[in-house]
Structure formats: structure tokens, C-alpha cells
C-alpha atoms as a PDB file:
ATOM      1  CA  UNK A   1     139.615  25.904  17.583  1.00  0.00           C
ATOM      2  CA  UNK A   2     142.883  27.787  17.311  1.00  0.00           C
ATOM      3  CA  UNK A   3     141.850  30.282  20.070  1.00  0.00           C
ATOM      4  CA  UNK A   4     140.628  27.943  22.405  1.00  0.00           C
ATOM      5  CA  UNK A   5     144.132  25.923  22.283  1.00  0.00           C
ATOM      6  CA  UNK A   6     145.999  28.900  22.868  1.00  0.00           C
ATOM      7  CA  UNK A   7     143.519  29.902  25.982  1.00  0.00           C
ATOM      8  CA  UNK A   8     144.047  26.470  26.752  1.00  0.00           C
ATOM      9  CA  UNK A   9     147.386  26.083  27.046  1.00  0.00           C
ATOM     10  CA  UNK A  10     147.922  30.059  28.868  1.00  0.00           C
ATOM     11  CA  UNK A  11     145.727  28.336  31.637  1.00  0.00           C
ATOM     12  CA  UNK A  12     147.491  25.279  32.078  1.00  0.00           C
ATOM     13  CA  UNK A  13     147.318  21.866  32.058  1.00  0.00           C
ATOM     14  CA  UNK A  14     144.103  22.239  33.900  1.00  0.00           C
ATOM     15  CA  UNK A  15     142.280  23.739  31.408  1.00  0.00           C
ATOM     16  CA  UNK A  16     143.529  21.421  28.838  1.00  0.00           C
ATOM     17  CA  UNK A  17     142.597  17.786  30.965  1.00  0.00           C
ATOM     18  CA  UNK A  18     139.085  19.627  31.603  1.00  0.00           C
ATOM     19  CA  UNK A  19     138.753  20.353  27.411  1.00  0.00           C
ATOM     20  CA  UNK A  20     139.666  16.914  26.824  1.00  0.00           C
ATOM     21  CA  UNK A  21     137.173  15.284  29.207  1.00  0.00           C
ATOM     22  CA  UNK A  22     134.406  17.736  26.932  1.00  0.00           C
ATOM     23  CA  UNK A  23     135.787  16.041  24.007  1.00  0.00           C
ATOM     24  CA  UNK A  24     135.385  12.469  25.595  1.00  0.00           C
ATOM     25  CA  UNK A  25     132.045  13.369  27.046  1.00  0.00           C
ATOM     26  CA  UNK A  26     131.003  14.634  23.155  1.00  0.00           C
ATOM     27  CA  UNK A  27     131.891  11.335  21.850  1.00  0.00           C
ATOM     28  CA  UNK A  28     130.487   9.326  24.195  1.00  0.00           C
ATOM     29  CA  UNK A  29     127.002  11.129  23.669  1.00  0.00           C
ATOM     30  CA  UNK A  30     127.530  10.874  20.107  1.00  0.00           C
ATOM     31  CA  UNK A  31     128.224   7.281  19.796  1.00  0.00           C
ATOM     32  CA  UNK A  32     125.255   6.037  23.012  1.00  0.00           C
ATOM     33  CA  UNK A  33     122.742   7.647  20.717  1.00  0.00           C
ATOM     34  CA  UNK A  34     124.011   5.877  17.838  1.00  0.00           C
ATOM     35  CA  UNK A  35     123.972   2.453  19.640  1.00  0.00           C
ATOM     36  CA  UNK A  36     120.870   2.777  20.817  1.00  0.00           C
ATOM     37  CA  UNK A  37     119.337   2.574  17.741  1.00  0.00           C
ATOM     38  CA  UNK A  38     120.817  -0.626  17.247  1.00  0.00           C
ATOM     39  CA  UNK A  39     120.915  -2.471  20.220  1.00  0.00           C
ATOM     40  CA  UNK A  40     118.917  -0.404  22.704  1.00  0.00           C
ATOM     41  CA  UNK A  41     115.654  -1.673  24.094  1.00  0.00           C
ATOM     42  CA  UNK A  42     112.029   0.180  22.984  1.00  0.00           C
ATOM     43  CA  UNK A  43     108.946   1.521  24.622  1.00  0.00           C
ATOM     44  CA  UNK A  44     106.047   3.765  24.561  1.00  0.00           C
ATOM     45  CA  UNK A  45     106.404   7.130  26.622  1.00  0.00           C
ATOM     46  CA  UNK A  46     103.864   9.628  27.928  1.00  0.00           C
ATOM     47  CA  UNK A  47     104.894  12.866  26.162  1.00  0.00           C
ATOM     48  CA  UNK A  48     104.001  16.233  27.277  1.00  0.00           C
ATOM     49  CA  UNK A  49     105.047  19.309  25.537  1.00  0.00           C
ATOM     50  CA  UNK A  50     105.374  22.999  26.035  1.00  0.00           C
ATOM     51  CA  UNK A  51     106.261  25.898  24.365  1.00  0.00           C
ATOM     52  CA  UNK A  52     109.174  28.615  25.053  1.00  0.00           C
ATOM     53  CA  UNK A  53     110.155  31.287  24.149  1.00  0.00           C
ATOM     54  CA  UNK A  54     108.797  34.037  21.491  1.00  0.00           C
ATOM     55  CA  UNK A  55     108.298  33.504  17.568  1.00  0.00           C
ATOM     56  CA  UNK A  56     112.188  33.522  15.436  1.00  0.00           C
ATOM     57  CA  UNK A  57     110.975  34.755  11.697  1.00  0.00           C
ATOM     58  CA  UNK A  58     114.402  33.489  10.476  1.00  0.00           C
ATOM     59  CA  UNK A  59     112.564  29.777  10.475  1.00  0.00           C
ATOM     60  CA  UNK A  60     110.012  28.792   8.608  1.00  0.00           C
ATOM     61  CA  UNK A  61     106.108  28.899  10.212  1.00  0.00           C
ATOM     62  CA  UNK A  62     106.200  25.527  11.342  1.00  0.00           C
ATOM     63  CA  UNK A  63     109.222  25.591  13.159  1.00  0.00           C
ATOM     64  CA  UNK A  64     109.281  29.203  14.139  1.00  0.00           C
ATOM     65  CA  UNK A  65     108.643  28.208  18.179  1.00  0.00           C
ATOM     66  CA  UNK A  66     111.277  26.454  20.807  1.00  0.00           C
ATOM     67  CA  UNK A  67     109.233  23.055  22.226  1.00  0.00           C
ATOM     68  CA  UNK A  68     110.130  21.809  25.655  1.00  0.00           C
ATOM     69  CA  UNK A  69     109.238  17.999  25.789  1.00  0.00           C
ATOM     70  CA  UNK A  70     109.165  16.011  28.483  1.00  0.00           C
ATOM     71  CA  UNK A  71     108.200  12.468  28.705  1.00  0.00           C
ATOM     72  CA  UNK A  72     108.393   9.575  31.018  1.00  0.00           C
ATOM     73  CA  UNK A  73     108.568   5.700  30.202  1.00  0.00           C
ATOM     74  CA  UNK A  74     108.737   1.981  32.308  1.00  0.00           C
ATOM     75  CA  UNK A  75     111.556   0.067  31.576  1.00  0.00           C
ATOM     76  CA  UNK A  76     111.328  -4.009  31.592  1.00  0.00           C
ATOM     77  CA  UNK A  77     111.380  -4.018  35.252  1.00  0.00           C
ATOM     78  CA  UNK A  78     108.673  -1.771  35.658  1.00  0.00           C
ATOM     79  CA  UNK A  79     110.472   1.200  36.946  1.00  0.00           C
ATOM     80  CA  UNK A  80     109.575   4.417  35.476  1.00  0.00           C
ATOM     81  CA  UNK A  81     111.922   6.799  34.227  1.00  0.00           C
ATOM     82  CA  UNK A  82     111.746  10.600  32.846  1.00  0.00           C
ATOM     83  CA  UNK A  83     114.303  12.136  29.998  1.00  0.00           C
ATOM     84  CA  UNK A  84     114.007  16.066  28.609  1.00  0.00           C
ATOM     85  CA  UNK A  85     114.773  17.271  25.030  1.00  0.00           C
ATOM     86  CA  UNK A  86     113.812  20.669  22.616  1.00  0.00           C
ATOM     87  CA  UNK A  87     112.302  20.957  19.438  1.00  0.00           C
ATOM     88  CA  UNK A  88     111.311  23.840  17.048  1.00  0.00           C
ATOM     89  CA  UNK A  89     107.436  23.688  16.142  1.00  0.00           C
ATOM     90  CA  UNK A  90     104.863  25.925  14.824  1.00  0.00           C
ATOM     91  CA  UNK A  91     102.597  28.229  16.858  1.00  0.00           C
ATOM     92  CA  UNK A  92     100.061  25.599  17.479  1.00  0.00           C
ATOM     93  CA  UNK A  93     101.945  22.137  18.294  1.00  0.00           C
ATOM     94  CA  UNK A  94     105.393  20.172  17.399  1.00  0.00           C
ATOM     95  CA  UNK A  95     105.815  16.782  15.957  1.00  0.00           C
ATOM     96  CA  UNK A  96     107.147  14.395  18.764  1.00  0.00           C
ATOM     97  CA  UNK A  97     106.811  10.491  18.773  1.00  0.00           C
ATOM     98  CA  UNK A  98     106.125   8.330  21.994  1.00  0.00           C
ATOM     99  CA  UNK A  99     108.943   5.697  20.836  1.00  0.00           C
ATOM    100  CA  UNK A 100     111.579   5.685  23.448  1.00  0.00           C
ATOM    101  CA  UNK A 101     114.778   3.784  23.173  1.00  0.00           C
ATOM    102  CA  UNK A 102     117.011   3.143  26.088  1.00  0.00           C
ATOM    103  CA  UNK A 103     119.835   0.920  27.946  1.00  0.00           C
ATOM    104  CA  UNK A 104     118.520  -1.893  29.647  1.00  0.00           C
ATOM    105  CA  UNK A 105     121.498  -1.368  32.281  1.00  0.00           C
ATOM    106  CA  UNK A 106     121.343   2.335  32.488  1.00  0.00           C
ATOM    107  CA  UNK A 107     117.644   3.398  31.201  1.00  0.00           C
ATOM    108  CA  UNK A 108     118.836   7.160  32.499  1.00  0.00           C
ATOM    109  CA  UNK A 109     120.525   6.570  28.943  1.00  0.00           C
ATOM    110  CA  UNK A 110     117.876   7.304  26.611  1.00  0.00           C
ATOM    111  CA  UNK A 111     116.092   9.441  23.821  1.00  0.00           C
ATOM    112  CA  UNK A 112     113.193   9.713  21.471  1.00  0.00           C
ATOM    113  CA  UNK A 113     113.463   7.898  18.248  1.00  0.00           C
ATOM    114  CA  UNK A 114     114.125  11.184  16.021  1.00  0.00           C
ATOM    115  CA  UNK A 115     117.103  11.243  18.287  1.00  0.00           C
ATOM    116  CA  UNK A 116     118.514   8.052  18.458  1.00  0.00           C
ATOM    117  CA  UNK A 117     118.281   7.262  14.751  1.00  0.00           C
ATOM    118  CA  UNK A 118     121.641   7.555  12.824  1.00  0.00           C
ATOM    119  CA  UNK A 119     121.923  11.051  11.420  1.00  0.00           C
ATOM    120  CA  UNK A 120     125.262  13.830  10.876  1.00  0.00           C
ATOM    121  CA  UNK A 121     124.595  15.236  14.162  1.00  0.00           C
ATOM    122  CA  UNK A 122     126.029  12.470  15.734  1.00  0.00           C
ATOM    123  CA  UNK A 123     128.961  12.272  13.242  1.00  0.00           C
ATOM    124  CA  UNK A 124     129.503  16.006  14.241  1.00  0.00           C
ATOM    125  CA  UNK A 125     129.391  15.413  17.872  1.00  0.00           C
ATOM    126  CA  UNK A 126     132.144  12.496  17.779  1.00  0.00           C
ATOM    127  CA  UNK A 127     134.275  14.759  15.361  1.00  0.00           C
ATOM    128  CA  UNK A 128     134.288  17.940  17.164  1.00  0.00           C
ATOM    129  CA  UNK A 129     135.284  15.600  20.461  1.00  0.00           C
ATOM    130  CA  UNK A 130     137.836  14.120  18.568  1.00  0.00           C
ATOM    131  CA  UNK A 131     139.257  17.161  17.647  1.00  0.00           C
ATOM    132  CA  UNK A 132     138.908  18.970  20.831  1.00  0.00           C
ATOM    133  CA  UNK A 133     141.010  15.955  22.604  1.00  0.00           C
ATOM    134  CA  UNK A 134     143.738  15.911  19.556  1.00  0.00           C
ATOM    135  CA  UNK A 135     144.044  19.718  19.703  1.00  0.00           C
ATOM    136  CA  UNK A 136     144.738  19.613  23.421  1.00  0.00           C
ATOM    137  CA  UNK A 137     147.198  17.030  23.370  1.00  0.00           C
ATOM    138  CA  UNK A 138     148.843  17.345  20.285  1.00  0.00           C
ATOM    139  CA  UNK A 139     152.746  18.352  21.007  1.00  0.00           C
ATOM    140  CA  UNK A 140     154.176  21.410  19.578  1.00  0.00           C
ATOM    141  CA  UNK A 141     156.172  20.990  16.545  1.00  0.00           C
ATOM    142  CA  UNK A 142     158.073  23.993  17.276  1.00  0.00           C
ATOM    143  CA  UNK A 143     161.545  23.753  18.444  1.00  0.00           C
ATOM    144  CA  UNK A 144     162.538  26.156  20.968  1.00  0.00           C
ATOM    145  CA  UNK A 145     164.995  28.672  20.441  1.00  0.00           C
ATOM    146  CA  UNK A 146     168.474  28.009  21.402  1.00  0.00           C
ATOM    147  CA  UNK A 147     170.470  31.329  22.409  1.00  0.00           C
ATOM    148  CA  UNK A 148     174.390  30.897  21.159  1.00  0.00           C
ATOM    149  CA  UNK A 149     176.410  32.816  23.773  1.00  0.00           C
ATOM    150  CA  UNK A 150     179.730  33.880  22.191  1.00  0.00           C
ATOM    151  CA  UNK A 151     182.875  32.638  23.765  1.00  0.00           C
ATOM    152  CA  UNK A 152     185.477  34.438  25.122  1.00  0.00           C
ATOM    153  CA  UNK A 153     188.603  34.114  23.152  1.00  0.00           C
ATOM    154  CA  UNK A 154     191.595  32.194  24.459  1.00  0.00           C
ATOM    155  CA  UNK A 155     194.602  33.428  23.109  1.00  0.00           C
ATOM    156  CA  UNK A 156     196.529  30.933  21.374  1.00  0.00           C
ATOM    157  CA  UNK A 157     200.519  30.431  20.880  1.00  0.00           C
ATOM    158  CA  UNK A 158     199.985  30.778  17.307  1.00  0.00           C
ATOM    159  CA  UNK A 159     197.932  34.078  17.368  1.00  0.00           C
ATOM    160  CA  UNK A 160     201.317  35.635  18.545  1.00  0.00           C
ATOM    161  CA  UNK A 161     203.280  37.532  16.054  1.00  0.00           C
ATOM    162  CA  UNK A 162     206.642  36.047  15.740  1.00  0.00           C
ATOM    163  CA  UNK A 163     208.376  39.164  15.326  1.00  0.00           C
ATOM    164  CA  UNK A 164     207.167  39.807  19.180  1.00  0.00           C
ATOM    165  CA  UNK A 165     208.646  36.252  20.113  1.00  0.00           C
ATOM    166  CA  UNK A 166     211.844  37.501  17.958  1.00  0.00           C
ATOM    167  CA  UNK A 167     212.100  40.509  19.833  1.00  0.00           C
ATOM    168  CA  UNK A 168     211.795  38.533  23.501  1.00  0.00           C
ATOM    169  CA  UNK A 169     214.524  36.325  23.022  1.00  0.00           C
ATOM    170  CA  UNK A 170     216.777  39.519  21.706  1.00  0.00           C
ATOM    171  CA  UNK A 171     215.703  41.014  24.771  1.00  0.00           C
ATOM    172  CA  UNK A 172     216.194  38.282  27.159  1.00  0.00           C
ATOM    173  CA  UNK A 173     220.117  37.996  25.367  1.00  0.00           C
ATOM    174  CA  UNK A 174     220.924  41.606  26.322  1.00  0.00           C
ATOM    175  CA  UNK A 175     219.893  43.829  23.522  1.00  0.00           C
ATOM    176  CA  UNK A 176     218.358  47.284  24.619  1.00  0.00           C
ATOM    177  CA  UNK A 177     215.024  49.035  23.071  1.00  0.00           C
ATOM    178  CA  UNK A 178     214.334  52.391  23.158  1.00  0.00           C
ATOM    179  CA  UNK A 179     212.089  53.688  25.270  1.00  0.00           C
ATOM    180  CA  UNK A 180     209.807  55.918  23.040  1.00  0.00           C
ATOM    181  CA  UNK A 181     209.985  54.511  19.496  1.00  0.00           C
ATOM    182  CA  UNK A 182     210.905  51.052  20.505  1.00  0.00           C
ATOM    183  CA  UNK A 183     213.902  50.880  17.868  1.00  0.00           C
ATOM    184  CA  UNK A 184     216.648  47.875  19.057  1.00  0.00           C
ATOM    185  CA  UNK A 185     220.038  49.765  19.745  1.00  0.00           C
ATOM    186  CA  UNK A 186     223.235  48.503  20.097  1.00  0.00           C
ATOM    187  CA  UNK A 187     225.326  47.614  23.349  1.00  0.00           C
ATOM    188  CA  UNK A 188     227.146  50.820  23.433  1.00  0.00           C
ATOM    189  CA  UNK A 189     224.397  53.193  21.819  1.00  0.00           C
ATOM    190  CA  UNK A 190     223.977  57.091  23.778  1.00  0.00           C
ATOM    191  CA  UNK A 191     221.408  57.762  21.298  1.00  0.00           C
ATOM    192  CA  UNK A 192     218.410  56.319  19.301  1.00  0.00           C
ATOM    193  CA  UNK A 193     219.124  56.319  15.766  1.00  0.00           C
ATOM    194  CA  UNK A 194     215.660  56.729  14.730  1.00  0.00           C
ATOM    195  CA  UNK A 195     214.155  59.527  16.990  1.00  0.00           C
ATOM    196  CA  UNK A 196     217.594  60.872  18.968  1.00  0.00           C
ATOM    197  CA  UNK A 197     216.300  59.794  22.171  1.00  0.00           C
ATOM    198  CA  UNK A 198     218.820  59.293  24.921  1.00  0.00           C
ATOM    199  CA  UNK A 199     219.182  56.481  26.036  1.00  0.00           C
ATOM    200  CA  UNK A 200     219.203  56.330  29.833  1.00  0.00           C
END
């Protein structure tokens, strides 16, 4: 299920609206049988089957063969109406009854009586649609990832040194600095006192 929400969701939302009609059509199928059973009308149908297919050995002998059955019914009104189903048999014949159910408004809604009657195939069918529509339209619980970008540093009055704001104002009230070791001299200085520069 995993794999076909990740397919899914690479595709589009295409993919995902046409998943979760599947998993409406599922349930839909799942639950008409069921109701049919209960409230659907009954009749007898001419049954005709066939056999497909070659012998499976995995099964045992008397439902090693795939059936093709078709039958055909009259509804109350007297309008006749086919429906198609498969069932495993033996070599020689299948066991089908010639009950039909169907909907009195839509009689191209119908099945057999081995089909219609409640069983976990139709529990499966309206769970796996279920799931298929959840799945598709379940958000992510996953938070996307949010990228911090560093910013730039502003310098700030107080990262300043206040020896450097000390040495401004000493500058700005006429004290010289010399020029390769940065040393403060005096008004009258020739020299540096610290590496003998001259000062110019």
C-alpha cells in the first residue's frame, strides 16, 4: 500500500483522485452485494456454463478448473437481463444455482445467490476501498524542513573596544601616533620611544 502512495503522489494529484474513485468503486461493489441480500428482489435464471483454462494442481480435484457462467433472468417487468461471473469446478461440471437477486431500479445490479450472501469477501472489498481512499488523502505528518540562513553581523557600538574610542578622542585633541608601531608620542617628540622611528 506504501508503494502505491508514493507512485501516487510522484504522479500527481491525478493519480491520486483516480485511486480514490477505485476505492469508492470497491466499496460500493462491496456494500450493493451485501444489500442485495437483504432487500434485493429474487428470480430464477437460465445458467449456462463453460470451462477455461487448463487444470491448476495447487487446488483440490473439484475445483482444479476456471468456470465461465453466464446466465440471463426477467425482472418484474418482464425485461430480460444477462450478468457474467467465474467459478473454480472440477473437470466435469461446477456447482452454480439459478437464484438471482437484483435491484428492482437498476436490475444491471445483480448476482447469483453464492454471491450476494454476506460473506468476508465483501468485508475485504469495503476495507481495502477504505484504505485505498484514506491512504490517498491522508496529509503528511511531516513538517518540511526550514533552512536557517545565518545573518550578517551588524556591528554594534558596544562591540568596539574602548581603548580604540580612547585613542580617537586623543587623536582628535592633537596627540600624534607613530606611524609603524602605533605608540602615542608627545607634542614635541623627533623620535618614537618604543621602536626609534622618526617621526615625520
Amino acid at each position: 500500500m506504501s508503494r502505491i502512495k508514493q507512485n501516487a503522489k510522484s504522479k500527481g494529484p491525478l493519480a491520486r483522485i483516480l485511486i480514490s474513485l477505485l476505492g469508492v468503486a470497491m466499496i460500493l461493489l462491496g456494500v450493493s452485494r451485501f444489500a442485495l441480500f437483504f432487500v434485493g428482489e429474487t428470480t430464477s435464471a437460465d445458467v449456462n456454463t463453460r470451462r477455461v483454462g487448463g487444470a491448476d494442481n495447487q487446488y483440490p480435484a473439484d475445483s482444479r478448473y476456471e468456470w465461465s457462467i453466464d446466465y440471463t433472468f426477467t425482472d418484474a417487468d418482464g425485461e430480460i437481463h444477462s450478468g457474467h461471473t467465474t467459478r473454480r469446478g472440477g473437470d466435469m461440471g461446477v456447482k452454480v444455482e439459478s437464484m438471482v437477486y437484483y435491484w428492482p431500479s437498476a436490475p444491471f445490479i445483480n448476482g447469483l445467490r453464492s454471491e450476494v450472501e454476506p460473506n468476508l469477501g465483501q468485508l475485504v472489498l469495503v476495507g481495502l476501498g477504505i484504505l485505498l481512499i484514506v491512504l490517498m488523502n491522508r496529509k503528511s505528518s511531516r513538517q518540511p524542513v526550514r533552512l536557517s540562513v545565518p545573518q550578517s553581523h551588524e556591528p554594534q557600538i558596544d562591540d568596539y573596544d574602548d581603548s580604540v574610542e580612547e585613542q580617537f578622542h586623543q587623536s582628535a585633541s592633537g596627540t600624534h601616533f607613530c606611524a609603524e608601531c602605533g605608540t602615542p608620542l608627545s607634542a614635541n617628540a623627533r623620535f618614537c620611544p618604543t621602536c626609534g622611528t622618526a617621526v615625520k
